[in-house]
Protein backbone atom coordinates (compact mmCIF):
# COMPACT_ATOMS: atom_id res chain seq x y z
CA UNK A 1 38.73 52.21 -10.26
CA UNK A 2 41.04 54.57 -12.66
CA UNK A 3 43.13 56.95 -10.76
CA UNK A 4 44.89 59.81 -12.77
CA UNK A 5 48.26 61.00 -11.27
CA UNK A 6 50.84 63.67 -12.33
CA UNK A 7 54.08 62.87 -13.18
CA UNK A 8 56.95 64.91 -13.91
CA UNK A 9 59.05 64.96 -17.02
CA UNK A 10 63.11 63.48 -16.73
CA UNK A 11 65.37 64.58 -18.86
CA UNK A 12 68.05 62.75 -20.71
CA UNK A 13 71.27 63.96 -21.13
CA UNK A 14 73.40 61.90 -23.97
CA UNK A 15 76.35 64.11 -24.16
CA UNK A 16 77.48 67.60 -22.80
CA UNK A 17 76.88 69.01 -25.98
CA UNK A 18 73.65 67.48 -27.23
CA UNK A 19 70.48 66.26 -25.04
CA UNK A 20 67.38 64.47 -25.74
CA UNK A 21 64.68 62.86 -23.42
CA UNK A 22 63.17 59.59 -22.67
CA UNK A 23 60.20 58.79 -21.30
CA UNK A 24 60.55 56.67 -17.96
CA UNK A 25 58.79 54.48 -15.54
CA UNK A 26 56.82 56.51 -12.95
CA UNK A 27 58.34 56.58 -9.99
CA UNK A 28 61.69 55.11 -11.57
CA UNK A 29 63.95 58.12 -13.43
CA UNK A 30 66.56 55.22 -14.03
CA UNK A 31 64.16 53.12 -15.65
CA UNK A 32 63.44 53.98 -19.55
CA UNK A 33 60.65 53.01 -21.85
CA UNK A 34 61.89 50.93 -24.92
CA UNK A 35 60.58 48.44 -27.47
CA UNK A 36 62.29 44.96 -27.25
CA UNK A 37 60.98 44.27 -30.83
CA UNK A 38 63.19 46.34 -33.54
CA UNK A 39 60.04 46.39 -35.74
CA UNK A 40 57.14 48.08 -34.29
CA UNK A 41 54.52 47.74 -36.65
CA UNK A 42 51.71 50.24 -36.87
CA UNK A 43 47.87 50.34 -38.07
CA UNK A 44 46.52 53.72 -39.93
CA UNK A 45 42.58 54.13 -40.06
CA UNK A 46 42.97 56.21 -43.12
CA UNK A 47 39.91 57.31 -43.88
CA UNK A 48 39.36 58.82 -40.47
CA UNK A 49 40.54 62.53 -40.95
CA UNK A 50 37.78 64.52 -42.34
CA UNK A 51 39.93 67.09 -43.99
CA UNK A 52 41.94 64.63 -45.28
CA UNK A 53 41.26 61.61 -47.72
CA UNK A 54 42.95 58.43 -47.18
CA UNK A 55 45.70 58.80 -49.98
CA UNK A 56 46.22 61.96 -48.30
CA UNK A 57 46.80 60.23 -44.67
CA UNK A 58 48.43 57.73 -45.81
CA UNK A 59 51.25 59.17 -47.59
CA UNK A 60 51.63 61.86 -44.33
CA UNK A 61 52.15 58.57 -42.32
CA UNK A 62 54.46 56.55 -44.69
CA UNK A 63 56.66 60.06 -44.71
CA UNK A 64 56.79 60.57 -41.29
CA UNK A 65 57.91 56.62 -40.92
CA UNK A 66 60.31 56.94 -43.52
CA UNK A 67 62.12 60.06 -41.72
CA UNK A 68 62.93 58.22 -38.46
CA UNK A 69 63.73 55.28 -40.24
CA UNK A 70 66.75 56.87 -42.68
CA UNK A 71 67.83 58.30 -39.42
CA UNK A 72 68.39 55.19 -38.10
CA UNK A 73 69.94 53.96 -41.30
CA UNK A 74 73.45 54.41 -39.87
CA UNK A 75 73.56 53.49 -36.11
CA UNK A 76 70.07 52.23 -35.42
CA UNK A 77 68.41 48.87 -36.36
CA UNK A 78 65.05 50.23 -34.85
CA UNK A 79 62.46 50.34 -37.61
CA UNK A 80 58.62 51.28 -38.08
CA UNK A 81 56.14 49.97 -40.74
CA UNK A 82 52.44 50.66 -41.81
CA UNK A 83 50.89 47.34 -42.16
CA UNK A 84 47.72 48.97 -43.07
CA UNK A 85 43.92 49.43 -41.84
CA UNK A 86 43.43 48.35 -38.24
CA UNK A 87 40.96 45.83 -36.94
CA UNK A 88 38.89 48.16 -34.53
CA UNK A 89 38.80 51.95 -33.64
CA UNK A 90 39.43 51.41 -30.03
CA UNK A 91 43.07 52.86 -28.54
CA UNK A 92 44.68 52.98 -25.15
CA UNK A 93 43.02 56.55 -24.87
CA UNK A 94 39.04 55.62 -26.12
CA UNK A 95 37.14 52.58 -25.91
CA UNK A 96 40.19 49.91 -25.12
CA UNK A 97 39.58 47.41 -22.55
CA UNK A 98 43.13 45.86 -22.66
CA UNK A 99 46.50 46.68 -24.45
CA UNK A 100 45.84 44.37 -28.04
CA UNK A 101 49.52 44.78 -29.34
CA UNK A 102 47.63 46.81 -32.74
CA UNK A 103 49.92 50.18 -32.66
CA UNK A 104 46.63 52.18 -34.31
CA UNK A 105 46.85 55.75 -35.17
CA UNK A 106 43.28 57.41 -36.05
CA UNK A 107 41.57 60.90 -35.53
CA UNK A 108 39.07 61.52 -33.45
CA UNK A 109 36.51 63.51 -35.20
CA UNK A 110 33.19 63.02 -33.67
CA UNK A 111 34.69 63.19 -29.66
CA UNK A 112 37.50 64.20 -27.58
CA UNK A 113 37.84 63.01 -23.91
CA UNK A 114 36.59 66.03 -22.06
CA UNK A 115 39.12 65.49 -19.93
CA UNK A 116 41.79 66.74 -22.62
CA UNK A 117 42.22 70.31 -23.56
CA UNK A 118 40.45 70.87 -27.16
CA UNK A 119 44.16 72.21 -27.72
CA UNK A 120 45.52 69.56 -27.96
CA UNK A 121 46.71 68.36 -30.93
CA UNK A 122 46.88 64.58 -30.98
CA UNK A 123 48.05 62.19 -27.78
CA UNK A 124 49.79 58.59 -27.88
CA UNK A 125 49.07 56.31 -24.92
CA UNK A 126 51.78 53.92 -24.41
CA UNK A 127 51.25 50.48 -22.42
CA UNK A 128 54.24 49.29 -20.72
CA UNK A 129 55.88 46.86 -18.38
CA UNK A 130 56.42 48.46 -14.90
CA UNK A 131 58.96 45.77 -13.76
CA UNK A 132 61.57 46.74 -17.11
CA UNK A 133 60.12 49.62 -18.99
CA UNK A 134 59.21 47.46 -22.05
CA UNK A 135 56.29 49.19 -23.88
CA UNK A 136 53.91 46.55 -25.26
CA UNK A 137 51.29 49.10 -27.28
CA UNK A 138 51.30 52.16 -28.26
CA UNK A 139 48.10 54.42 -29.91
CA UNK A 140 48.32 57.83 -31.46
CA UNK A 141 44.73 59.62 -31.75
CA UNK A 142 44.22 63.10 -33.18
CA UNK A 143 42.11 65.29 -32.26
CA UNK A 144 40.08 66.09 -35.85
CA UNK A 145 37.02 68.13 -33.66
CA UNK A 146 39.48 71.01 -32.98
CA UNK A 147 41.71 71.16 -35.51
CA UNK A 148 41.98 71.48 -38.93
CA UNK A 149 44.56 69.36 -40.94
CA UNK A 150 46.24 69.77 -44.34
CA UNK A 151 49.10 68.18 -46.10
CA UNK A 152 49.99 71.15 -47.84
CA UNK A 153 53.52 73.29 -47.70
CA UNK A 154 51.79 76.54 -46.64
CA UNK A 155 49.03 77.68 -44.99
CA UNK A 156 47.92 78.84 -41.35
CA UNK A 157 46.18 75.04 -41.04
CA UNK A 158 47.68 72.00 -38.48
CA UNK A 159 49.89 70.11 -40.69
CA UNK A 160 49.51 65.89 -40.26
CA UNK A 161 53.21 65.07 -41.40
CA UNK A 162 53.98 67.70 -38.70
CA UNK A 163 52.30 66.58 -36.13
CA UNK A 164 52.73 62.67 -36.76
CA UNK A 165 56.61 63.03 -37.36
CA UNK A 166 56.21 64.71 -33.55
CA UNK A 167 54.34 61.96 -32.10
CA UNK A 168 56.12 58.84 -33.29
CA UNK A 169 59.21 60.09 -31.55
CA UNK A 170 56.90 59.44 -28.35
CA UNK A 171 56.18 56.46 -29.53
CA UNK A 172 59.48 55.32 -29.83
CA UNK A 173 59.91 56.24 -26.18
CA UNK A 174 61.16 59.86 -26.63
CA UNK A 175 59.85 62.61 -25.04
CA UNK A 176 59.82 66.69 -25.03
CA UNK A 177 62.87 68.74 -25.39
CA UNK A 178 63.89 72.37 -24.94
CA UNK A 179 65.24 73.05 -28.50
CA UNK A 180 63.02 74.71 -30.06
CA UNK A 181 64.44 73.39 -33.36
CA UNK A 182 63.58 69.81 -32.43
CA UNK A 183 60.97 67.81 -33.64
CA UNK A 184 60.89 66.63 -30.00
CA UNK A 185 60.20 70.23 -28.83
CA UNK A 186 56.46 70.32 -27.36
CA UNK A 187 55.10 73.48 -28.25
CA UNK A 188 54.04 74.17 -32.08
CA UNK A 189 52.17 77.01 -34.04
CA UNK A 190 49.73 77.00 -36.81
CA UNK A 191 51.86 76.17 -40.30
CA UNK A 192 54.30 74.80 -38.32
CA UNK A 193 56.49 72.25 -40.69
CA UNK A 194 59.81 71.88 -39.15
CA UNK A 195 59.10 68.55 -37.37
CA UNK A 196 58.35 66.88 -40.16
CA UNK A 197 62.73 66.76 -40.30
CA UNK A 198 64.26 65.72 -37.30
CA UNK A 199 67.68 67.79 -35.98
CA UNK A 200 70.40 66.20 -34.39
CA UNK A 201 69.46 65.42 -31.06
CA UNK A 202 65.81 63.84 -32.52
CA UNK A 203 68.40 61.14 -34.37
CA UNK A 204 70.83 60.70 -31.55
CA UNK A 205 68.07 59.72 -29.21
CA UNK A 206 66.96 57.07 -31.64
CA UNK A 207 70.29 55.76 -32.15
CA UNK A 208 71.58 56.33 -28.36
CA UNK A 209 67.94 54.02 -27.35
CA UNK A 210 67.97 51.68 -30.53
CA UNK A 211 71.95 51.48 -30.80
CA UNK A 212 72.21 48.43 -34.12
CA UNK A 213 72.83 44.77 -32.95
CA UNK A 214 72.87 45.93 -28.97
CA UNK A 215 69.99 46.06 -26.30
CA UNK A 216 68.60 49.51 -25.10
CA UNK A 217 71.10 50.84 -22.69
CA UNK A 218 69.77 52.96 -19.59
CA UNK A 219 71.70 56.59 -19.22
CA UNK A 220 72.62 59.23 -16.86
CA UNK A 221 69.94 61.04 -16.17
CA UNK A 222 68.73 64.70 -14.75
CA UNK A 223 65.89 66.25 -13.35
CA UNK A 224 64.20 69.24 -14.40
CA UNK A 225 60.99 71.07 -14.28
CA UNK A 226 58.14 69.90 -16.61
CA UNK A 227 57.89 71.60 -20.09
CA UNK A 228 55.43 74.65 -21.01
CA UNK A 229 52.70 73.39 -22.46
CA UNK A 230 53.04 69.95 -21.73
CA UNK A 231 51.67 67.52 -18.93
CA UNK A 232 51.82 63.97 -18.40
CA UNK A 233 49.77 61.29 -16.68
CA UNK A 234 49.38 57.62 -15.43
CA UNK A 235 46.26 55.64 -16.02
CA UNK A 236 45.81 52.36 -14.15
CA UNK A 237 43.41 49.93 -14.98
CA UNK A 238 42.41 46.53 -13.21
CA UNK A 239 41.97 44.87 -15.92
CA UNK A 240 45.87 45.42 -17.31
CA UNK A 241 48.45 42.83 -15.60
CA UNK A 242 50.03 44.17 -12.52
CA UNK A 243 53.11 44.08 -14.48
CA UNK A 244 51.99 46.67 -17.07
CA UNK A 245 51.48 50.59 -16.61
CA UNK A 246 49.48 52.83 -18.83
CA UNK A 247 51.49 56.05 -19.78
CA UNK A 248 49.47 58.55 -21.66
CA UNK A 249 51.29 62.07 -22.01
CA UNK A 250 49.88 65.21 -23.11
CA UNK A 251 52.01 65.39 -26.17
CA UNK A 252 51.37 68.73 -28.20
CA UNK A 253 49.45 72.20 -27.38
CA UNK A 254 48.48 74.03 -30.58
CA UNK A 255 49.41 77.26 -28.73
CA UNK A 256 52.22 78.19 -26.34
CA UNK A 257 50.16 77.81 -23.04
CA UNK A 258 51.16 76.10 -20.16
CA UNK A 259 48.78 72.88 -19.99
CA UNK A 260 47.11 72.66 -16.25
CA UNK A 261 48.77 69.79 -13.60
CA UNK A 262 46.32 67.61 -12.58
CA UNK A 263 45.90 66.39 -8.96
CA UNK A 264 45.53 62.55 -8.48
CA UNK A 265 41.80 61.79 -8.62
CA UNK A 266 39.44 58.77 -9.14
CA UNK A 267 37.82 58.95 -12.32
């Protein structure tokens, strides 16, 4: 049996002057997500996004790579690369039965869980070790029956560099901030394109989490009440190790609404 479970958001605070937050362990504030591999290689079904074509796709994913990568370039040995089509279609959120290590990023144009608002723009799923807080997977679906999505530098449309820029920050570990110039900020408008640059605090959470040549260091940390427009969940599933935890957080809300908790309930 699934069971789906609220969680609240932790904040990260890396200096008195700058903040950023990482995504934690339910139940454990002190205990961070993090990749023990430096290269986290990903999977891009490019020809998935109706409004886009795969040349199209593709170079809003190598773009969005490439701008947490340079930020890294100075402090951070953490590093993402496209290695191309993926195997399958299934991710942590549809049609997985395990975690398969194949970080696949896809959109969803036929379905969306009914269980997700249709404003949502895209969620990653992370799979993770309870015992450390070592993420072992990591998905990013779209949601292509709501939206519409364009490459272009203008336009009232949902922009995929945007959005994708947005969402490998959570799956890096990273989650919402208040800023509202942050890519890491979780609320966004139609024509939105300032997350496809990151700001200050976006970089010094990569480099504080990924610091070059030493391990991922845990922080101080504070509470705070969960973001507008953004809610987070566990998923647990039988047939994952005992030692694993599926986090799947309600990344992104197209408008500034505050997304619905969710009692714990079998599903």
């Amino acid at each position: 049996m699934r069971a789906l479970v609220v969680i609240s958001i932790v904040w990260l605070a890396a200096s008195g002057a700058r903040a950023f937050e990482r995504s934690t362990v339910i139940g454990e504030p002190e205990r961070p997500l993090f990749w023990d591999a430096r290269v986290v290689h990903l999977r891009t079904a490019y020809d998935s996004c109706d409004d886009l074509g795969p040349e199209a796709v593709g170079g809003a994913v190598a773009r969005s790579v490439a701008t947490w990568n340079r930020a890294g370039d100075v402090c951070s040995d953490f590093r993402m690369v496209d290695d191309g089509y993926p195997t399958g279609f299934a991710t942590n959120l549809i049609g997985a039965e395990g975690y398969d290590g194949e970080n696949r990023i896809i959109w969803r144009e036929r379905s969306w869980p009914d269980d997700i608002s249709p404003a949502t723009l895209a969620l990653t799923t992370l799979v993770f070790r309870r015992s450390t807080g070592q993420i072992l997977d990591a998905d990013i679906d779209l949601n292509g029956v709501s939206h519409t999505w364009t490459v272009a530098d203008a336009g009232a449309l949902t922009d995929a560099e945007n959005t994708l820029t947005h969402e490998l920050g959570h799956l890096l570990g990273l989650g919402h901030v208040s800023d509202p110039e942050a890519t890491m900020y979780g609320q966004s408008d139609p024509g939105d394109l300032e997350k496809r640059s990151l700001s200050e605090d976006d970089a010094a959470g990569l480099c504080f989490t990924y610091p070059a040549g030493l391990a991922s260091p845990g922080a101080p940390y504070v509470r705070s009440p969960p973001l507008t427009g953004c809610a987070a969940t566990i998923r647990g599933r039988p047939s994952v190790p005992a030692t694993a935890g599926w986090l799947a957080l309600t990344l992104w809300w197209l408008r500034r609404r505050r997304a619905g908790r969710r009692a714990a309930r079998p599903v």
